[in-house]
N, C-alpha and C. Protein backbone atom coordinates (compact mmCIF):
# COMPACT_ATOMS: atom_id res chain seq x y z
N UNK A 1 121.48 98.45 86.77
CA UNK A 1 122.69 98.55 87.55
C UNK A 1 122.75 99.92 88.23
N UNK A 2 122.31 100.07 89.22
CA UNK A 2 122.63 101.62 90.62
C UNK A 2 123.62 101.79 90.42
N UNK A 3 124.37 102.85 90.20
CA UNK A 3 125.54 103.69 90.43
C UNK A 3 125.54 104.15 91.89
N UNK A 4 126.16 103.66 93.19
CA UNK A 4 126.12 103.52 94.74
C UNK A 4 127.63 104.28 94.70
N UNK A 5 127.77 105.13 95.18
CA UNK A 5 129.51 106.19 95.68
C UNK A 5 130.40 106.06 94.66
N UNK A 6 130.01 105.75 93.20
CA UNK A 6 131.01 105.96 92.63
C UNK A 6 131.01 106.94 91.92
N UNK A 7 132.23 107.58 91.12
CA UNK A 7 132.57 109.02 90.61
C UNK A 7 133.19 108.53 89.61
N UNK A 8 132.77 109.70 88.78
CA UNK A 8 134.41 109.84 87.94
C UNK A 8 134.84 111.14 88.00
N UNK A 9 136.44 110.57 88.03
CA UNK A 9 137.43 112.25 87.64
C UNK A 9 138.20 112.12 86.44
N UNK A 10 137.80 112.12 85.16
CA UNK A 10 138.83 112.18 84.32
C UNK A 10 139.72 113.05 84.09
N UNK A 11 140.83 112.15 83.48
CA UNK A 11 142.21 113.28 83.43
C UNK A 11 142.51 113.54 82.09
N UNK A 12 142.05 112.10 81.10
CA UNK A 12 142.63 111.77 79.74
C UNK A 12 141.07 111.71 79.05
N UNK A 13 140.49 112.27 78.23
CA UNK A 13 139.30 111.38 77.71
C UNK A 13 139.63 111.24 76.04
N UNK A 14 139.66 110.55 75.45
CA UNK A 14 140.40 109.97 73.89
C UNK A 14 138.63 109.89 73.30
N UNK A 15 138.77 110.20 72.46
CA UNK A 15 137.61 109.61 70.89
C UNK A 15 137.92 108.67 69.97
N UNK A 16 137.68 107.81 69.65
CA UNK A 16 137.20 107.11 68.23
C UNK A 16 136.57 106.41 68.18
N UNK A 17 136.25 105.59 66.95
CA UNK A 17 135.38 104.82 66.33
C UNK A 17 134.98 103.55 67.17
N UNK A 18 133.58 103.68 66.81
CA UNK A 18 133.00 101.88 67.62
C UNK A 18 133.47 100.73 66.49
N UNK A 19 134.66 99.56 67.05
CA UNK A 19 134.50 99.05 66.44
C UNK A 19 133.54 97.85 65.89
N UNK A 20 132.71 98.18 67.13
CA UNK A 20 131.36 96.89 67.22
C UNK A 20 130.30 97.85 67.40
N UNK A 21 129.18 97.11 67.85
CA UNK A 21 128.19 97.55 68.43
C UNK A 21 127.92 97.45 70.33
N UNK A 22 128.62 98.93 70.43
CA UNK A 22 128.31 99.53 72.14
C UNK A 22 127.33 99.85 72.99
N UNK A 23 126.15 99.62 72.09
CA UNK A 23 124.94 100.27 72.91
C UNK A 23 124.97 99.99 74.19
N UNK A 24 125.25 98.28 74.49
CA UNK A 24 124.84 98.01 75.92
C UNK A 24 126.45 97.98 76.45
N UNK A 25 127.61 98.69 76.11
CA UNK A 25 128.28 98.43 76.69
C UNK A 25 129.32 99.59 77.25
N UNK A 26 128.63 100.38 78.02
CA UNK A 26 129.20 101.52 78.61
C UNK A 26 129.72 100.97 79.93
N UNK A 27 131.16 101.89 80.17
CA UNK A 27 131.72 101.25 81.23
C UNK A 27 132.56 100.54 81.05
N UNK A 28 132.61 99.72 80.14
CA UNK A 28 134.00 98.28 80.07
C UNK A 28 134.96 98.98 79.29
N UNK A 29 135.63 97.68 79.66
CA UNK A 29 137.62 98.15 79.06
C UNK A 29 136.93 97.98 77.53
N UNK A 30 137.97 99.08 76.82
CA UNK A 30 138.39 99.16 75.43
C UNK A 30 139.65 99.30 75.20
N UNK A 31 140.08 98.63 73.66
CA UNK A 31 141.46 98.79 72.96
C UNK A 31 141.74 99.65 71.74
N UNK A 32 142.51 99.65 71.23
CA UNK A 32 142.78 100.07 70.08
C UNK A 32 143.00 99.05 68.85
N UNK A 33 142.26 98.60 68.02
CA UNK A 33 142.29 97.87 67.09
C UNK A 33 143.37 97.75 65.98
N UNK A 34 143.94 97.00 65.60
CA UNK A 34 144.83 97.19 63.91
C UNK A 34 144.00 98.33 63.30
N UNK A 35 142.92 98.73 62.97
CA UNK A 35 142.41 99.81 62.25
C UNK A 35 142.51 101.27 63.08
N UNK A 36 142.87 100.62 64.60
CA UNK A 36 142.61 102.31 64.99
C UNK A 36 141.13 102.55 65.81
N UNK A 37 140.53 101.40 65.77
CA UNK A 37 139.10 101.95 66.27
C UNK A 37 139.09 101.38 67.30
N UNK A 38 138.05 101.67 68.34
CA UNK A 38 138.09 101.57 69.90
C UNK A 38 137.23 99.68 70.01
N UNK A 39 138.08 99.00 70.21
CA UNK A 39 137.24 97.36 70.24
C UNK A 39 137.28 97.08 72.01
N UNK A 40 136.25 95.94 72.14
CA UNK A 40 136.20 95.70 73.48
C UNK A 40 137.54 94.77 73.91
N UNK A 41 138.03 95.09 75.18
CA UNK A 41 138.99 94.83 75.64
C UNK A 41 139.13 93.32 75.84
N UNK A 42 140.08 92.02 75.17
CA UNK A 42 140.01 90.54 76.08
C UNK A 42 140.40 90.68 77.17
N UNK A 43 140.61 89.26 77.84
CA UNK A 43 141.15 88.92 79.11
C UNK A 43 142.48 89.31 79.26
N UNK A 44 143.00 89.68 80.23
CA UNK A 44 144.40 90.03 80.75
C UNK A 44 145.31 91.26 79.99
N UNK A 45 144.33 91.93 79.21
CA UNK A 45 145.15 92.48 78.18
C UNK A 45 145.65 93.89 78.60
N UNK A 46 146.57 94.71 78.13
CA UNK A 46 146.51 96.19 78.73
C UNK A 46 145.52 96.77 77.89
N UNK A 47 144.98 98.05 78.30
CA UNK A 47 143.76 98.24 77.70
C UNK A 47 143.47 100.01 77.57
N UNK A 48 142.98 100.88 76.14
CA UNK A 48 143.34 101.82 76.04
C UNK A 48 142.43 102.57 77.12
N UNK A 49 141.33 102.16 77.42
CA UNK A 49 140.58 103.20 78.63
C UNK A 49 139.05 102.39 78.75
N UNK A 50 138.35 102.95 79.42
CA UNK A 50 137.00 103.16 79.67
C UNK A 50 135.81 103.48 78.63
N UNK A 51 135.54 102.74 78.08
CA UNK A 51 134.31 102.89 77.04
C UNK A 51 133.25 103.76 77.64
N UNK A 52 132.80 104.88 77.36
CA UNK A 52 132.01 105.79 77.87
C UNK A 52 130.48 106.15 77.61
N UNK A 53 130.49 105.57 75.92
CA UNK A 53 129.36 106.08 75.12
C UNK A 53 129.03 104.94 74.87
N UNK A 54 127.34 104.39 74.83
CA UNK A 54 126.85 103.45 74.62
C UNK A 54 126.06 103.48 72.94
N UNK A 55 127.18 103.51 71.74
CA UNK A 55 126.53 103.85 70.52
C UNK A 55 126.87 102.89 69.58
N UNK A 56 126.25 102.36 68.64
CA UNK A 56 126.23 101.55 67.37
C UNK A 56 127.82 101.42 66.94
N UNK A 57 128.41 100.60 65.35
CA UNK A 57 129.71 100.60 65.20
C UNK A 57 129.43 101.52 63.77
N UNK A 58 131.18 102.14 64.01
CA UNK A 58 130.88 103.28 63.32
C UNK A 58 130.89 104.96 63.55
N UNK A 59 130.11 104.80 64.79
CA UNK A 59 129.81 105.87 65.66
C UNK A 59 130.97 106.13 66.76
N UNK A 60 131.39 107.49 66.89
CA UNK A 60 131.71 108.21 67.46
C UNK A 60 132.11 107.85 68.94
N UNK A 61 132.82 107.45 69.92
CA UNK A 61 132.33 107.67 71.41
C UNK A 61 134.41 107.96 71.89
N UNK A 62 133.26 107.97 73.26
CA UNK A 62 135.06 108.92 74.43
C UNK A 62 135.39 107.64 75.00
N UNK A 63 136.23 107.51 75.57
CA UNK A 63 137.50 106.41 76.20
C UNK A 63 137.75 106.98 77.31
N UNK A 64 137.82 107.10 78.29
CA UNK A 64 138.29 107.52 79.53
C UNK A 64 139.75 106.94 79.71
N UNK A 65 140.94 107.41 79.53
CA UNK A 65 142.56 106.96 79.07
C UNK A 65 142.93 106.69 80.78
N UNK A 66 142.84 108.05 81.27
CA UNK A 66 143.21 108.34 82.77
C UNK A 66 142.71 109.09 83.90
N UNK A 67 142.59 108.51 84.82
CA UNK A 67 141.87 109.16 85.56
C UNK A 67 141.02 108.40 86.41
N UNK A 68 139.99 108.69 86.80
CA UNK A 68 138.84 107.66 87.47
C UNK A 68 137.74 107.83 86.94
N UNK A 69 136.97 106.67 86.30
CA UNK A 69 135.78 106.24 85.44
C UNK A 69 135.11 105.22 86.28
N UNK A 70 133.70 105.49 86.18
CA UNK A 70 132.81 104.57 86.18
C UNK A 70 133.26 103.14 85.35
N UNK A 71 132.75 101.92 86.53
CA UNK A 71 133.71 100.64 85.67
C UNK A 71 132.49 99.66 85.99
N UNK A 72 132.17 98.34 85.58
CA UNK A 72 131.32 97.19 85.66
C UNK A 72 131.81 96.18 85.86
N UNK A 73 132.21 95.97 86.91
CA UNK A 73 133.02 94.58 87.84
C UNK A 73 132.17 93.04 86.91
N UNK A 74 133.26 92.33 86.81
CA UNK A 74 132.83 90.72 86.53
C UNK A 74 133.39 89.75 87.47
N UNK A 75 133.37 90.56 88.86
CA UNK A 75 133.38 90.07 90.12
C UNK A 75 133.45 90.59 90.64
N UNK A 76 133.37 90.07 92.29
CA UNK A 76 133.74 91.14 93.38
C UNK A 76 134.62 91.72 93.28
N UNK A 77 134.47 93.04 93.56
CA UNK A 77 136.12 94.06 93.98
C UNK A 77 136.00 95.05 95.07
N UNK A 78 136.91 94.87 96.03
CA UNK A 78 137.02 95.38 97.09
C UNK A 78 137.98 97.24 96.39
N UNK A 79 137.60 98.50 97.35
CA UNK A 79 137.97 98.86 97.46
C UNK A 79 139.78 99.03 97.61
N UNK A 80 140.75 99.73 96.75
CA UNK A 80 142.06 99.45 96.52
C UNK A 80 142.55 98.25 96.09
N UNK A 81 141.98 97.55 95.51
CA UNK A 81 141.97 95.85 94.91
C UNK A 81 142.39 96.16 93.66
N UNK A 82 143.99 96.13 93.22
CA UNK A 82 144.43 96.38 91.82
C UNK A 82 143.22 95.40 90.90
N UNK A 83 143.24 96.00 89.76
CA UNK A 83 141.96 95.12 88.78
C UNK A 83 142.80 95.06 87.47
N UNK A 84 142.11 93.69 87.02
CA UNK A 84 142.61 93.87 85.66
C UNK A 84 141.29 93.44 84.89
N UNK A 85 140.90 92.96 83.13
CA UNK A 85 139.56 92.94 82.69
C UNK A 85 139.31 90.97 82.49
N UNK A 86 138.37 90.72 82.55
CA UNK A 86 138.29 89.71 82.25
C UNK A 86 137.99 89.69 80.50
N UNK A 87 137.33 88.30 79.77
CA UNK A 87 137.13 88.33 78.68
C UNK A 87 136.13 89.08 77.98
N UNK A 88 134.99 89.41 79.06
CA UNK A 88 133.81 90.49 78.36
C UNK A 88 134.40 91.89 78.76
N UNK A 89 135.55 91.94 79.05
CA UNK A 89 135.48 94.00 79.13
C UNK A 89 135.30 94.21 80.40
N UNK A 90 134.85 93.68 81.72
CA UNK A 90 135.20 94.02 82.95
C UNK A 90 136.27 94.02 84.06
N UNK A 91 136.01 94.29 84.90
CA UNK A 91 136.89 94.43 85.83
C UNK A 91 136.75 93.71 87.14
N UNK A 92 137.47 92.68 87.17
CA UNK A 92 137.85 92.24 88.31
C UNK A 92 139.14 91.96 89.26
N UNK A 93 139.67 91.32 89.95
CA UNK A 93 140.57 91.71 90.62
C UNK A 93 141.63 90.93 89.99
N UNK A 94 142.92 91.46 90.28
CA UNK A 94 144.38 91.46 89.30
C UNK A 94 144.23 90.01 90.17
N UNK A 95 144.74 89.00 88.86
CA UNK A 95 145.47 87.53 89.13
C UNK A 95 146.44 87.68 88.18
N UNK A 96 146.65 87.04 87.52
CA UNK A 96 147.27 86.38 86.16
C UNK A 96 147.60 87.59 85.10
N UNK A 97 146.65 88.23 84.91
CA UNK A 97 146.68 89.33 84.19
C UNK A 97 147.54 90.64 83.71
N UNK A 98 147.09 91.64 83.04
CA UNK A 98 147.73 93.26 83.69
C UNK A 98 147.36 93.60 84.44
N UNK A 99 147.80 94.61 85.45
CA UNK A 99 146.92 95.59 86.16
C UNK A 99 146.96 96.69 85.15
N UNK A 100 145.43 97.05 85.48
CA UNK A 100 145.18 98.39 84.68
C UNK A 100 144.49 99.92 85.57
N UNK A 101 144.46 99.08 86.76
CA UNK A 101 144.42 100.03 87.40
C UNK A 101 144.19 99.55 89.12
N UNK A 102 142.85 100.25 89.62
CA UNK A 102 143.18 100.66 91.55
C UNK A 102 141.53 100.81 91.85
N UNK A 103 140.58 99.77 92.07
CA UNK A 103 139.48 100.31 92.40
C UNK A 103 139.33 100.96 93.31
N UNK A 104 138.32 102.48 93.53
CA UNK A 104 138.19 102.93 93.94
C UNK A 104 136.91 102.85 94.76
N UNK A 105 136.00 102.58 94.23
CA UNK A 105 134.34 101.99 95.02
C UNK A 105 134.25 100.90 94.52
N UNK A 106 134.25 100.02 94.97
CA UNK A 106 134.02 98.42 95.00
C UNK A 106 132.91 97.88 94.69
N UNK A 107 132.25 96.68 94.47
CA UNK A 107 131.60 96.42 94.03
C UNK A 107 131.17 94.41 93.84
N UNK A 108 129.97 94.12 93.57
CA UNK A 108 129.83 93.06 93.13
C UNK A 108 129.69 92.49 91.67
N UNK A 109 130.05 91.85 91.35
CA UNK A 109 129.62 90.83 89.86
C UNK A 109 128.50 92.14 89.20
N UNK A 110 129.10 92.63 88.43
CA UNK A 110 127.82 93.78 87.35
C UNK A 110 127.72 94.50 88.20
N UNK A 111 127.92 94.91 89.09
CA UNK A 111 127.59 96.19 89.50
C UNK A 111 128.22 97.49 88.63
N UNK A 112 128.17 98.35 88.92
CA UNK A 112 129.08 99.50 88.41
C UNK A 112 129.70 100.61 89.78
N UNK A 113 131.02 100.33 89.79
CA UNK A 113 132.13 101.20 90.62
C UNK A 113 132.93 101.49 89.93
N UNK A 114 133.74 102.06 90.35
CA UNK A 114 134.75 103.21 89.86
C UNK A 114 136.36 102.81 89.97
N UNK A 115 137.32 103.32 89.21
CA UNK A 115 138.01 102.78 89.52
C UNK A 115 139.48 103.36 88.66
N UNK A 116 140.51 103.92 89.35
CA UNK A 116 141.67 104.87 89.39
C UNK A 116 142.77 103.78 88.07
N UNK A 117 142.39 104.29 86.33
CA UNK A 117 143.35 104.13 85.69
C UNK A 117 144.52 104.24 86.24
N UNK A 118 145.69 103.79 85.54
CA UNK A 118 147.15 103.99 85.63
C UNK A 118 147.52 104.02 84.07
């Protein structure tokens, strides 16, 4: 997956625990679990930030809370296209859902763009 004009500017970056196994999953929405530990985000849900670190469960990683993070579309998203996550942890464009944020570099199905928390 090319990283093509996107940035990040974080404002918020949070730590805790993997509650799974993240290796391959840097970039997607994360939550906060009943235990407290960082789990991958479902469909429509509000969501604590940006999974950052691609590490085992157990292990350590950052959350991107606020700000603008690198993100992995599970569809097209146009530039300023409020987004919300689908069921694997991505980002595609607000229907039904929350908005969780404001893409900023757009993108296709898996790509990776960027995209302005709220």
């Amino acid at each position: 997956m090319p990283i093509t004009k996107a940035y990040e500017m974080p404002k918020l970056k949070l730590n805790g625990t993997a509650a799974a196994d993240f290796t391959a999953s840097r970039f997607l929405a994360g939550v906060r679990d009943t235990n407290g530990d960082i789990a991958l985000a479902g469909a429509g849900v509000a969501i604590t930030g940006i999974i950052q670190d691609g590490v085992d469960v157990g292990q350590t990683l950052g959350v991107i809370a606020l700000g603008v993070s690198f993100c992995v579309f599970g569809a097209t998203v146009a530039a300023g296209e409020q987004v919300e996550v689908d069921a694997a942890g991505k980002f595609i464009p607000l229907a039904a859902g929350i908005a969780v944020g404001i893409c900023e570099v757009g993108g296709a199905a898996d790509a990776i763009g960027c995209v302005l928390l709220k």
